[in-house]
C-alpha atoms as a PDB file:
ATOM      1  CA  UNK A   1       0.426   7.911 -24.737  1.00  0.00           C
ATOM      2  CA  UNK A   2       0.228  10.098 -21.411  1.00  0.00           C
ATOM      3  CA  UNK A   3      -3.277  11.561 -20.684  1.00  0.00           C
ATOM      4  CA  UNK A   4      -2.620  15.505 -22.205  1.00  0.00           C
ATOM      5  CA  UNK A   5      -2.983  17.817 -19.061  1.00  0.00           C
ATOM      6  CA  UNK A   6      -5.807  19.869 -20.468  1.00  0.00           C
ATOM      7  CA  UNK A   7      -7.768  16.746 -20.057  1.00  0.00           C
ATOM      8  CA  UNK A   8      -6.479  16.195 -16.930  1.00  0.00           C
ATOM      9  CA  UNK A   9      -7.882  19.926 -16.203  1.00  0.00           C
ATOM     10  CA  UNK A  10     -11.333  19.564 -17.098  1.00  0.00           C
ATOM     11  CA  UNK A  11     -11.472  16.636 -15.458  1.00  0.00           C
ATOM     12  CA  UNK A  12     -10.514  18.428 -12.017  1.00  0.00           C
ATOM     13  CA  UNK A  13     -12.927  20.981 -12.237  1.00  0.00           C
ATOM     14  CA  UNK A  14     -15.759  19.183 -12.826  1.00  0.00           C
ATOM     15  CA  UNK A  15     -17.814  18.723  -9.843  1.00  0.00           C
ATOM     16  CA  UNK A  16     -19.073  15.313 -10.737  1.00  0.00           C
ATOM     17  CA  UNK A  17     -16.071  13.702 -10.361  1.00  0.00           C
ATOM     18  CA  UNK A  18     -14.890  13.179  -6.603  1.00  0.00           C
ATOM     19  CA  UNK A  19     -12.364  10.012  -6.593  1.00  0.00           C
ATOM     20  CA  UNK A  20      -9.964   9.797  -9.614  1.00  0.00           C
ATOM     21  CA  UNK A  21      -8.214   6.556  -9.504  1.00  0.00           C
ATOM     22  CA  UNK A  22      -4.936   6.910 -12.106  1.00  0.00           C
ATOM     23  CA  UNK A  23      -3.990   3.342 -12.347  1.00  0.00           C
ATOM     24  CA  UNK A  24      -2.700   3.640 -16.310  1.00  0.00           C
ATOM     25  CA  UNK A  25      -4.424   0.559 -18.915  1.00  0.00           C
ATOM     26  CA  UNK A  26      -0.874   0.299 -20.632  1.00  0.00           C
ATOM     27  CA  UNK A  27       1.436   1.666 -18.825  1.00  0.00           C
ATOM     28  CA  UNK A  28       2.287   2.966 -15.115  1.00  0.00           C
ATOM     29  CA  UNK A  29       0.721   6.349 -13.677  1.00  0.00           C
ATOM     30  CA  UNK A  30       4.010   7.777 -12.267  1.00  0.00           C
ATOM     31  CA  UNK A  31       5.539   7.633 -15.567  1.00  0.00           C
ATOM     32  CA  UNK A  32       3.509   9.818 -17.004  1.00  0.00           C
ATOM     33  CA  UNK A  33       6.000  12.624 -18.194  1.00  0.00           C
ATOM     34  CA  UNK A  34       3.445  15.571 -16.184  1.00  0.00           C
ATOM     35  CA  UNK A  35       2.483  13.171 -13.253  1.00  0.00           C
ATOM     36  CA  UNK A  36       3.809  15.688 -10.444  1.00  0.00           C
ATOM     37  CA  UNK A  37       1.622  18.387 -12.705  1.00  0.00           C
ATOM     38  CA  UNK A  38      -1.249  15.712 -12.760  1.00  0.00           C
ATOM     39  CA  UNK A  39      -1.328  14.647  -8.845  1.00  0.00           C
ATOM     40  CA  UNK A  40      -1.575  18.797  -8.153  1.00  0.00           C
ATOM     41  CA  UNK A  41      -3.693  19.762 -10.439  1.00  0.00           C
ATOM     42  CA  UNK A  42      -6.389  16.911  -9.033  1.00  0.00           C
ATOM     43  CA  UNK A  43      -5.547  17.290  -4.918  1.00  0.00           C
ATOM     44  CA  UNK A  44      -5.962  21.201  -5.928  1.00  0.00           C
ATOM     45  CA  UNK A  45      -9.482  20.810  -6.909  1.00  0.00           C
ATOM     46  CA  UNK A  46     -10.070  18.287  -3.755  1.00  0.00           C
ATOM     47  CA  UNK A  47      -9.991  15.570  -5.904  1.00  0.00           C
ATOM     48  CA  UNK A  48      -9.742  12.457  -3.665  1.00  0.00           C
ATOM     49  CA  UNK A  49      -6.320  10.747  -5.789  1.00  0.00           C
ATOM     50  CA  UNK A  50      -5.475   6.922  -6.087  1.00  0.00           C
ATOM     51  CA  UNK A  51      -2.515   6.093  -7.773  1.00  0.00           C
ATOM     52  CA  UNK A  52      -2.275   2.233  -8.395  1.00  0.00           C
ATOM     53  CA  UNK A  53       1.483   1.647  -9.106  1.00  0.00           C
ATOM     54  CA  UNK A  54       4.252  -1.271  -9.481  1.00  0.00           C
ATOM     55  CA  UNK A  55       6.449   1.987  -7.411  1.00  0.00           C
ATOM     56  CA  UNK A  56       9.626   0.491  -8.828  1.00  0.00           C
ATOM     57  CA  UNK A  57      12.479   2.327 -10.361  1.00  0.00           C
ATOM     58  CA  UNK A  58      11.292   5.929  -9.370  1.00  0.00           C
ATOM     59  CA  UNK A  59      14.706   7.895  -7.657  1.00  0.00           C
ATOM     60  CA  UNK A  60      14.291   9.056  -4.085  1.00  0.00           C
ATOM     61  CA  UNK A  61      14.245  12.485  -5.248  1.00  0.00           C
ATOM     62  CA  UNK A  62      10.708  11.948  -7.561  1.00  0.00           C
ATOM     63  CA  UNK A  63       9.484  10.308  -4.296  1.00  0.00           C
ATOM     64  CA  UNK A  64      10.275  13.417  -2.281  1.00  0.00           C
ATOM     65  CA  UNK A  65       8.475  15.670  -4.773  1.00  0.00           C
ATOM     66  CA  UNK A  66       5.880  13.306  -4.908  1.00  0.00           C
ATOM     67  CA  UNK A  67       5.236  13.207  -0.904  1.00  0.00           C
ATOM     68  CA  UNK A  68       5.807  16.974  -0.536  1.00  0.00           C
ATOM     69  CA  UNK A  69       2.349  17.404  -3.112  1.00  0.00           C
ATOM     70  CA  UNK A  70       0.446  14.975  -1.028  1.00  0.00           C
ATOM     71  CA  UNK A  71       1.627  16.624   2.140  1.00  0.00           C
ATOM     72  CA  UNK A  72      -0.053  19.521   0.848  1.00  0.00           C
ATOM     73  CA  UNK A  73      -3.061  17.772  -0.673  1.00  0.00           C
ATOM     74  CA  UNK A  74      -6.433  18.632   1.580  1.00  0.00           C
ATOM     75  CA  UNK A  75      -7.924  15.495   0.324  1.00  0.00           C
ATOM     76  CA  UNK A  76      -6.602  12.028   1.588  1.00  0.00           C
ATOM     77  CA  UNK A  77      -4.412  10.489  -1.373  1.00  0.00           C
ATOM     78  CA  UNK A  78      -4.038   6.361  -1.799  1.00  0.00           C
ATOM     79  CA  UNK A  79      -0.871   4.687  -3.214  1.00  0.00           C
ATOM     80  CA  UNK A  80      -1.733   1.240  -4.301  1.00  0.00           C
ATOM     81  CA  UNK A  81       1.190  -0.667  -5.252  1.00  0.00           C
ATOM     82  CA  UNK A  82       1.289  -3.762  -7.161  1.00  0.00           C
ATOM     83  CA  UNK A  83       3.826  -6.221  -5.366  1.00  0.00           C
ATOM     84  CA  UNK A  84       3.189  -9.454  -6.897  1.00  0.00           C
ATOM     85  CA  UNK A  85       5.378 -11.338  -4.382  1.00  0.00           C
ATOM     86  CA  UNK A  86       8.719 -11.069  -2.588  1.00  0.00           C
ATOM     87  CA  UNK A  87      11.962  -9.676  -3.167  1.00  0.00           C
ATOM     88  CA  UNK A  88      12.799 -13.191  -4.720  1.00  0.00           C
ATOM     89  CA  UNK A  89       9.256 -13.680  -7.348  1.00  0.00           C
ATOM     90  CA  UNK A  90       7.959 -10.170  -7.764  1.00  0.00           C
ATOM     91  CA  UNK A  91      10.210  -9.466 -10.857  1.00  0.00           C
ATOM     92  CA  UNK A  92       8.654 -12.663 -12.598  1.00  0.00           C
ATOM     93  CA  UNK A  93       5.737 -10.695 -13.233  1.00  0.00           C
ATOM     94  CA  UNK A  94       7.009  -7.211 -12.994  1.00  0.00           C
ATOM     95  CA  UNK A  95       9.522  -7.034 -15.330  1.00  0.00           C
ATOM     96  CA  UNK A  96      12.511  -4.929 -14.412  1.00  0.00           C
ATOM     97  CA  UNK A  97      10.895  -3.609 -11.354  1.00  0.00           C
ATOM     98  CA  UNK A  98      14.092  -3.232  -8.880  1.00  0.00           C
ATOM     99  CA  UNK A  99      12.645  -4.708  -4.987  1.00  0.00           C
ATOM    100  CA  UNK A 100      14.887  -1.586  -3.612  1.00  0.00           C
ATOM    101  CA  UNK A 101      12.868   1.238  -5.738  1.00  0.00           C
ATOM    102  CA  UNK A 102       9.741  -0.291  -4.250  1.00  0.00           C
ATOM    103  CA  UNK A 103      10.816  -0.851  -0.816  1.00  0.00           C
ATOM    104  CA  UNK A 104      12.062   2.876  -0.637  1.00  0.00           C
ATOM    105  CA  UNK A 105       9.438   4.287  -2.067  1.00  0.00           C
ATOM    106  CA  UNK A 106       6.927   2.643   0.343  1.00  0.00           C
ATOM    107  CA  UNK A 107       9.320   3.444   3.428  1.00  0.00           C
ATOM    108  CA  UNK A 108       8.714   7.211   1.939  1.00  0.00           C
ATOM    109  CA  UNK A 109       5.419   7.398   1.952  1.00  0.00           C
ATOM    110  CA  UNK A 110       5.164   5.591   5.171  1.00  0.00           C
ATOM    111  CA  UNK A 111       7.024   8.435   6.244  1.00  0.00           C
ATOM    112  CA  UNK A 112       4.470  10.956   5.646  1.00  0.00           C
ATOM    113  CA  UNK A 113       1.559   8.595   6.157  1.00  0.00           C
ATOM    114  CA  UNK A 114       2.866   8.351  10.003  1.00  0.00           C
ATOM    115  CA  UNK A 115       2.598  12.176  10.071  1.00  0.00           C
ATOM    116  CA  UNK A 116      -0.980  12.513   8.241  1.00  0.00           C
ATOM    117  CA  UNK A 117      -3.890   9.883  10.212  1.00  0.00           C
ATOM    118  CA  UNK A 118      -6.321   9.205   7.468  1.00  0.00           C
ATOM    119  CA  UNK A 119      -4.936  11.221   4.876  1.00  0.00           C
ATOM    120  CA  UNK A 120      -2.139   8.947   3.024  1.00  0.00           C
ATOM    121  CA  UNK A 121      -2.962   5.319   2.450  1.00  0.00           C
ATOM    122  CA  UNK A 122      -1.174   2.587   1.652  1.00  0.00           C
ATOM    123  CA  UNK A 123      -1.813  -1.034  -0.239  1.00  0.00           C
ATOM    124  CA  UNK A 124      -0.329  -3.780  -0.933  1.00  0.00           C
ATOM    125  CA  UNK A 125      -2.178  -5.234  -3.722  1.00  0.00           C
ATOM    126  CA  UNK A 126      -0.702  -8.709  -4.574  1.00  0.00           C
ATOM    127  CA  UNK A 127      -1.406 -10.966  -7.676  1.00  0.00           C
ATOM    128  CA  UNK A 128      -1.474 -14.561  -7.374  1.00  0.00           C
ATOM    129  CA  UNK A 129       0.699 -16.795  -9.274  1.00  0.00           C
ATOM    130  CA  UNK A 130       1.922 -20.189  -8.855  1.00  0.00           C
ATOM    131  CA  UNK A 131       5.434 -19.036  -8.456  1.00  0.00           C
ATOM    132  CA  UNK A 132       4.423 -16.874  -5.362  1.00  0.00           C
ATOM    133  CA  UNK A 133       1.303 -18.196  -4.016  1.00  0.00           C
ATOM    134  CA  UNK A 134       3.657 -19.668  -1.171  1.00  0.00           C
ATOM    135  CA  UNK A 135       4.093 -15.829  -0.299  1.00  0.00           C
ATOM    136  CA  UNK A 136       0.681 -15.081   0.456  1.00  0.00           C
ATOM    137  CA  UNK A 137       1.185 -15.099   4.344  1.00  0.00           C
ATOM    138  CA  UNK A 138       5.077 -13.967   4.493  1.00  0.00           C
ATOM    139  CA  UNK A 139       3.663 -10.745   2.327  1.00  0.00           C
ATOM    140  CA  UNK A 140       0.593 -10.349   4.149  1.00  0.00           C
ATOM    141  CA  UNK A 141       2.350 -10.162   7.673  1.00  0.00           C
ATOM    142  CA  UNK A 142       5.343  -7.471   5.672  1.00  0.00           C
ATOM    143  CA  UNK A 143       2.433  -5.460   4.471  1.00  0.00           C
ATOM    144  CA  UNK A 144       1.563  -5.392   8.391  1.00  0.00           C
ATOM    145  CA  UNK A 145       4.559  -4.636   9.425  1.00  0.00           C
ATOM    146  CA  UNK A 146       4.745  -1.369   6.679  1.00  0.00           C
ATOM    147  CA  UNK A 147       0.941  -0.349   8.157  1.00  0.00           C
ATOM    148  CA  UNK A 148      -0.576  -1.524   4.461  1.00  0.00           C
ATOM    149  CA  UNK A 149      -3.748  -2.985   3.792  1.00  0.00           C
ATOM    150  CA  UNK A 150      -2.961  -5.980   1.871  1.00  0.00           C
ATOM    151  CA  UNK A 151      -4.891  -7.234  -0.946  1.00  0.00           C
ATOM    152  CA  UNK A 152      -4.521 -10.621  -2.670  1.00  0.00           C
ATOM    153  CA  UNK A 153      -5.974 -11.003  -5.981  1.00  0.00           C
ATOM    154  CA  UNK A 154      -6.137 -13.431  -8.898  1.00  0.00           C
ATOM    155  CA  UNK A 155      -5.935 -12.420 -12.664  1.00  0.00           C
ATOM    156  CA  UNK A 156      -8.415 -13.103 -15.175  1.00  0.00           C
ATOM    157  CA  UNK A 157      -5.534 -13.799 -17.589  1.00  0.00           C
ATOM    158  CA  UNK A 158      -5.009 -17.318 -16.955  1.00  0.00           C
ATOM    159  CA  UNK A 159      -5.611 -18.743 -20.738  1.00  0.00           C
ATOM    160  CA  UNK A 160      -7.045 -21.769 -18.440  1.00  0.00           C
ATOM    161  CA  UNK A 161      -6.556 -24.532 -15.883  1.00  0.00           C
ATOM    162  CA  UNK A 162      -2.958 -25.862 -17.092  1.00  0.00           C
ATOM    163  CA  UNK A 163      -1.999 -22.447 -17.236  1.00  0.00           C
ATOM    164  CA  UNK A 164       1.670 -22.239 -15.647  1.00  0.00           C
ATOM    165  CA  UNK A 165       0.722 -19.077 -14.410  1.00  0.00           C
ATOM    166  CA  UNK A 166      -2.294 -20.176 -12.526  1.00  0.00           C
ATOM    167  CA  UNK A 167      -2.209 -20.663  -9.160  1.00  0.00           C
ATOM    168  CA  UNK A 168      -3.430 -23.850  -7.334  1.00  0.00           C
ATOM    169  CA  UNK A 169      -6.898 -24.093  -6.203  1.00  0.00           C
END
């Protein structure tokens, strides 16, 4: 279920709260059916925003939207997407996530992140498998190349060591 905006609300104007991280437990943040509503509501109340997101399948047009409310935003914003590999392994993991979606959408923001020093950040946060833990240093030196920090992790999933998923030591 989508976090109901009046939440979202109270949560923006109370002063306690300075970083909201929308990262979504079962789902993805930007496909919440209000997430355009969400991001403005929280960079309107100065609310430092991270948004941790696979960034696939979203048109160019939501992107545009998207950028022109962080352009706005007086707070810096952080997209963190979750690239779990190349062009040729990230789908293993991400189901259905379309490399092209992803690689647009990061080419957007990279846009306005050229335009806006220390306001728009960009990671590359990468899970490691053993179907793309060859990819570490190809992905690393993309993420580079795209101004991301990049970010390898390993899951706390693995059901243990002869997990197929698991990478090697």
């Amino acid at each position: 279920t989508d976090l109901p905006m009046d939440y979202v609300r109270n949560i923006a104007e109370q002063q306690i709260y300075h970083t909201i991280t929308l990262c979504g437990s079962f789902g993805d943040p930007i496909y919440h059916r209000n997430f355009h509503e969400v991001l403005r509501t929280l960079v309107s109340h100065n609310k430092v925003v991270r948004v941790v997101t696979a960034g696939a399948n979203r048109t160019a047009r939501w992107w545009a939207e998207t950028m022109r409310i962080v352009a706005q935003s007086p707070v810096p914003v952080e997209f963190t997407f979750s690239i779990d590999g190349l062009e040729d392994t990230n789908h293993l993991y991400r189901v259905n996530a379309r490399w092209e979606t992803i690689m647009m959408a990061i080419r957007m923001c990279q846009e306005l992140a050229s335009d806006r020093t220390n306001m728009l950040f960009l990671v590359w946060k990468f899970i490691v498998f053993k179907h793309n833990q060859h990819q570490i240093d190809d992905a690393r030196k993309m993420a580079e190349d795209l101004n991301m920090k990049f970010i390898p992790t390993y899951s706390g999933r693995y059901t243990g060591m002869d997990d197929p998923l698991r990478p090697d030591e």
